[in-house]
C-alpha atoms as a PDB file:
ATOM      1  CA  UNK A   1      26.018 116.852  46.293  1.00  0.00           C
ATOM      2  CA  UNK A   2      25.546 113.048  46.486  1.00  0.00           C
ATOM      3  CA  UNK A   3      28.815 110.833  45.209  1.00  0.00           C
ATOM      4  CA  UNK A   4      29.034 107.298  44.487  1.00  0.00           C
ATOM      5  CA  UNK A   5      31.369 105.330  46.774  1.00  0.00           C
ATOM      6  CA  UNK A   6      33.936 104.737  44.492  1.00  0.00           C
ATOM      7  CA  UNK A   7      34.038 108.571  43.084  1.00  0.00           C
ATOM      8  CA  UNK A   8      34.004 109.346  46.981  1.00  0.00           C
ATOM      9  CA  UNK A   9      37.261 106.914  47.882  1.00  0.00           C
ATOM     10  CA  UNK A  10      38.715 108.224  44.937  1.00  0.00           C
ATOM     11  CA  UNK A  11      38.224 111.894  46.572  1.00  0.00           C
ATOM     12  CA  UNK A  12      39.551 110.488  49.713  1.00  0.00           C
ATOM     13  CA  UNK A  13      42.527 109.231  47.485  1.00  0.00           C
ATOM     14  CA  UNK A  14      43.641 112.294  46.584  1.00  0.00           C
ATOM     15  CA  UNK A  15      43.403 114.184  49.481  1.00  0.00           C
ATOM     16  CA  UNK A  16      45.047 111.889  52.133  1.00  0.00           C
ATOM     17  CA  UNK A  17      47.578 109.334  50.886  1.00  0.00           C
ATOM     18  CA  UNK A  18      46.519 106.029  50.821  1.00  0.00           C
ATOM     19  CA  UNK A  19      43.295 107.534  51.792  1.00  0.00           C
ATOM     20  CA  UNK A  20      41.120 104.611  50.333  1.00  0.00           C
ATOM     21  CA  UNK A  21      43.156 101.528  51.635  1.00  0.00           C
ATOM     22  CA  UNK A  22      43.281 103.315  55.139  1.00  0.00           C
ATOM     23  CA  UNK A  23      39.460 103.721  55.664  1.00  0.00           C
ATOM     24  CA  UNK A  24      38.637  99.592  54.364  1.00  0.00           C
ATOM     25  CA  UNK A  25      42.097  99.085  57.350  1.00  0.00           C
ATOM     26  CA  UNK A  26      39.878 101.029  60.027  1.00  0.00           C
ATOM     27  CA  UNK A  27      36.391  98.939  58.387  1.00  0.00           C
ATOM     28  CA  UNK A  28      38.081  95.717  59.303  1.00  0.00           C
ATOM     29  CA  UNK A  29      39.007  96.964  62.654  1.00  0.00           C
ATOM     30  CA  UNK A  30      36.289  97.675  63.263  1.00  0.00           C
ATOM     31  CA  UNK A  31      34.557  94.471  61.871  1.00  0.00           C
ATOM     32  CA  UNK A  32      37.163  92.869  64.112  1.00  0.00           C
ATOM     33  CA  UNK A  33      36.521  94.653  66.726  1.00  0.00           C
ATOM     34  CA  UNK A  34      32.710  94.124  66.913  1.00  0.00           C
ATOM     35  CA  UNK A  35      33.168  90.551  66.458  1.00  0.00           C
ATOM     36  CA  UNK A  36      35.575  90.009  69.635  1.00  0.00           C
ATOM     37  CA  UNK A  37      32.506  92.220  71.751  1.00  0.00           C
ATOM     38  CA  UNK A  38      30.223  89.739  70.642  1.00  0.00           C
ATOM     39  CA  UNK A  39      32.209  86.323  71.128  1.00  0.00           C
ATOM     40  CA  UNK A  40      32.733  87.942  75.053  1.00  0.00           C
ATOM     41  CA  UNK A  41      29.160  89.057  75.297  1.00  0.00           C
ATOM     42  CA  UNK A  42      28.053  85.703  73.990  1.00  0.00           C
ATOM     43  CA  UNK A  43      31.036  83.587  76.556  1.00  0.00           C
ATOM     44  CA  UNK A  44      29.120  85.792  79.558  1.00  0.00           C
ATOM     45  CA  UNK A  45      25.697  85.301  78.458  1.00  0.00           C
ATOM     46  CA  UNK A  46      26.460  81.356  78.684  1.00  0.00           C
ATOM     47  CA  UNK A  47      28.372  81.124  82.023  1.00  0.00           C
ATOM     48  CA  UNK A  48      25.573  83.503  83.451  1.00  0.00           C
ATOM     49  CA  UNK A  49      22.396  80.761  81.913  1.00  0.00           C
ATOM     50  CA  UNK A  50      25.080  77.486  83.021  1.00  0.00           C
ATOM     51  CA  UNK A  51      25.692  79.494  86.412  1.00  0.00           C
ATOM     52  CA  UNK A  52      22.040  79.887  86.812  1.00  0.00           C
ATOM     53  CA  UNK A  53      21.201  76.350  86.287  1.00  0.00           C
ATOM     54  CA  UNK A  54      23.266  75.422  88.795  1.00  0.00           C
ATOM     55  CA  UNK A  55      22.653  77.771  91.294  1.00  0.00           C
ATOM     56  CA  UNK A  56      18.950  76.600  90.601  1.00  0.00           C
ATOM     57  CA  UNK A  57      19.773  73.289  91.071  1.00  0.00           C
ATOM     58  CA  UNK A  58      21.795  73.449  94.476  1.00  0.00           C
ATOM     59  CA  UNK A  59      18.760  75.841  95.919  1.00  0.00           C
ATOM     60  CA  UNK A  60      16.165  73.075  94.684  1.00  0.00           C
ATOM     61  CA  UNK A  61      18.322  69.790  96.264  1.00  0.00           C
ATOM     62  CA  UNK A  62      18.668  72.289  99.704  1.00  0.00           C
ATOM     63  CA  UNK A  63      15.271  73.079 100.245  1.00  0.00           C
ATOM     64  CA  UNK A  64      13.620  69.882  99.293  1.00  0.00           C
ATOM     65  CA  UNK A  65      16.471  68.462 101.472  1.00  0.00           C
ATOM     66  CA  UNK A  66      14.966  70.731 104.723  1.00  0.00           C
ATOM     67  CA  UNK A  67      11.121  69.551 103.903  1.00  0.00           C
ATOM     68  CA  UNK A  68      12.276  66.105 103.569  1.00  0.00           C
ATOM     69  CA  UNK A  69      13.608  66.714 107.062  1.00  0.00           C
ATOM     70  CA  UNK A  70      10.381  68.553 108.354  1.00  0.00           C
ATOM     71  CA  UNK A  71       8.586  65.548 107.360  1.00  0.00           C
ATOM     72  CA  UNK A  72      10.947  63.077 108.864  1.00  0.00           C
ATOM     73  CA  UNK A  73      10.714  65.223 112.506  1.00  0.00           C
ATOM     74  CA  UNK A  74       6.868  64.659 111.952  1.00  0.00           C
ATOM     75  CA  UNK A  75       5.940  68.083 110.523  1.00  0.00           C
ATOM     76  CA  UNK A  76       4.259  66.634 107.343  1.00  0.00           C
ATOM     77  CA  UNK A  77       2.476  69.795 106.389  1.00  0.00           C
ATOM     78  CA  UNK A  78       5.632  71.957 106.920  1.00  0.00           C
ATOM     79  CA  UNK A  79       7.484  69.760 104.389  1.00  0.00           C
ATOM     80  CA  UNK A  80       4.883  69.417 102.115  1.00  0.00           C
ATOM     81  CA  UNK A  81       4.206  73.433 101.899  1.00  0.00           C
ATOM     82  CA  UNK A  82       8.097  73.121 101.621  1.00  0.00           C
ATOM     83  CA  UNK A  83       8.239  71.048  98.470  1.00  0.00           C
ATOM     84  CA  UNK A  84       4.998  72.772  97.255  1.00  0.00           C
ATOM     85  CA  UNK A  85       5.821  76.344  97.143  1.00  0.00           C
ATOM     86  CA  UNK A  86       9.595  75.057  95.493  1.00  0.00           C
ATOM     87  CA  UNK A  87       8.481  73.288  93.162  1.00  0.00           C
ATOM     88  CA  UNK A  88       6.035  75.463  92.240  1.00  0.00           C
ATOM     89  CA  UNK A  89       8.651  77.968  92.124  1.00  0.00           C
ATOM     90  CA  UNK A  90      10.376  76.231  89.377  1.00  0.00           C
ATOM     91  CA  UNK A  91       8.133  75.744  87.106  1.00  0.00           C
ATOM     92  CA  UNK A  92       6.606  78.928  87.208  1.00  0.00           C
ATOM     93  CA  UNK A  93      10.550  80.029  86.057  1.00  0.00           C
ATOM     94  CA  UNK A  94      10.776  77.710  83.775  1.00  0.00           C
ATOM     95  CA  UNK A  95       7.247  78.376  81.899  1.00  0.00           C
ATOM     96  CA  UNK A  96       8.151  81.769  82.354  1.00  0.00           C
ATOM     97  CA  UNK A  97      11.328  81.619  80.633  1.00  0.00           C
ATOM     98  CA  UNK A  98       9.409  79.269  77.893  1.00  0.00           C
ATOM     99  CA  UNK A  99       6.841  81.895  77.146  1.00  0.00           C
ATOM    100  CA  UNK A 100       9.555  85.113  77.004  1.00  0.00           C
ATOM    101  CA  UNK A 101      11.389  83.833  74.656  1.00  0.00           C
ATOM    102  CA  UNK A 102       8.374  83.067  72.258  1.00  0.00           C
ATOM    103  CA  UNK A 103       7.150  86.432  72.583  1.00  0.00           C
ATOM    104  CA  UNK A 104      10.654  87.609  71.615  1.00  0.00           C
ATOM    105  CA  UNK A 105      11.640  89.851  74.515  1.00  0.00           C
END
């Protein structure tokens, strides 16, 4: 037997005391409750992309920091590959990143 909402709260009513008011309490818990998981999930999901960039950044400025060396103790190719395959790297994971999110997963 299929009730309406409001005959079913009613039912609820009667059979626990302040049945009604008690399950729309334990509704905005939850609501609550959901809300708070995603602000946190959201606050990690931004430190982990800022953390990235940064991480990104330092590894980029080291390694283009030892071909610039390589190239300065006359090992020109070394440093080149060096830079090369870097910044190569990068944009590979940046286009990468680019084209993900378009396709939506």
């Amino acid at each position: 037997m299929v009730r309406s909402t409001a005959a079913s709260l009613e039912h609820i009513g009667r059979v626990v005391e302040n049945g009604a008011e008690r399950v729309f309490q334990q509704f905005e818990k939850e609501g609550e409750h959901r809300r708070e998981c995603e602000r946190i999930s959201l606050k990690a999901q931004t430190w982990d992309f800022f953390l990235g960039k940064i991480f990104a950044l330092v590894f980029v400025l080291a390694v283009l920091a030892v071909a610039a060396y390589a190239i300065y103790s006359r090992y020109p190719y070394l440093g080149g590959i060096i830079s090369a395959f870097t910044i190569g790297a990068v944009v590979w994971a940046f286009t990468r990143e680019r084209f993900r999110g378009r396709k939506g997963g």
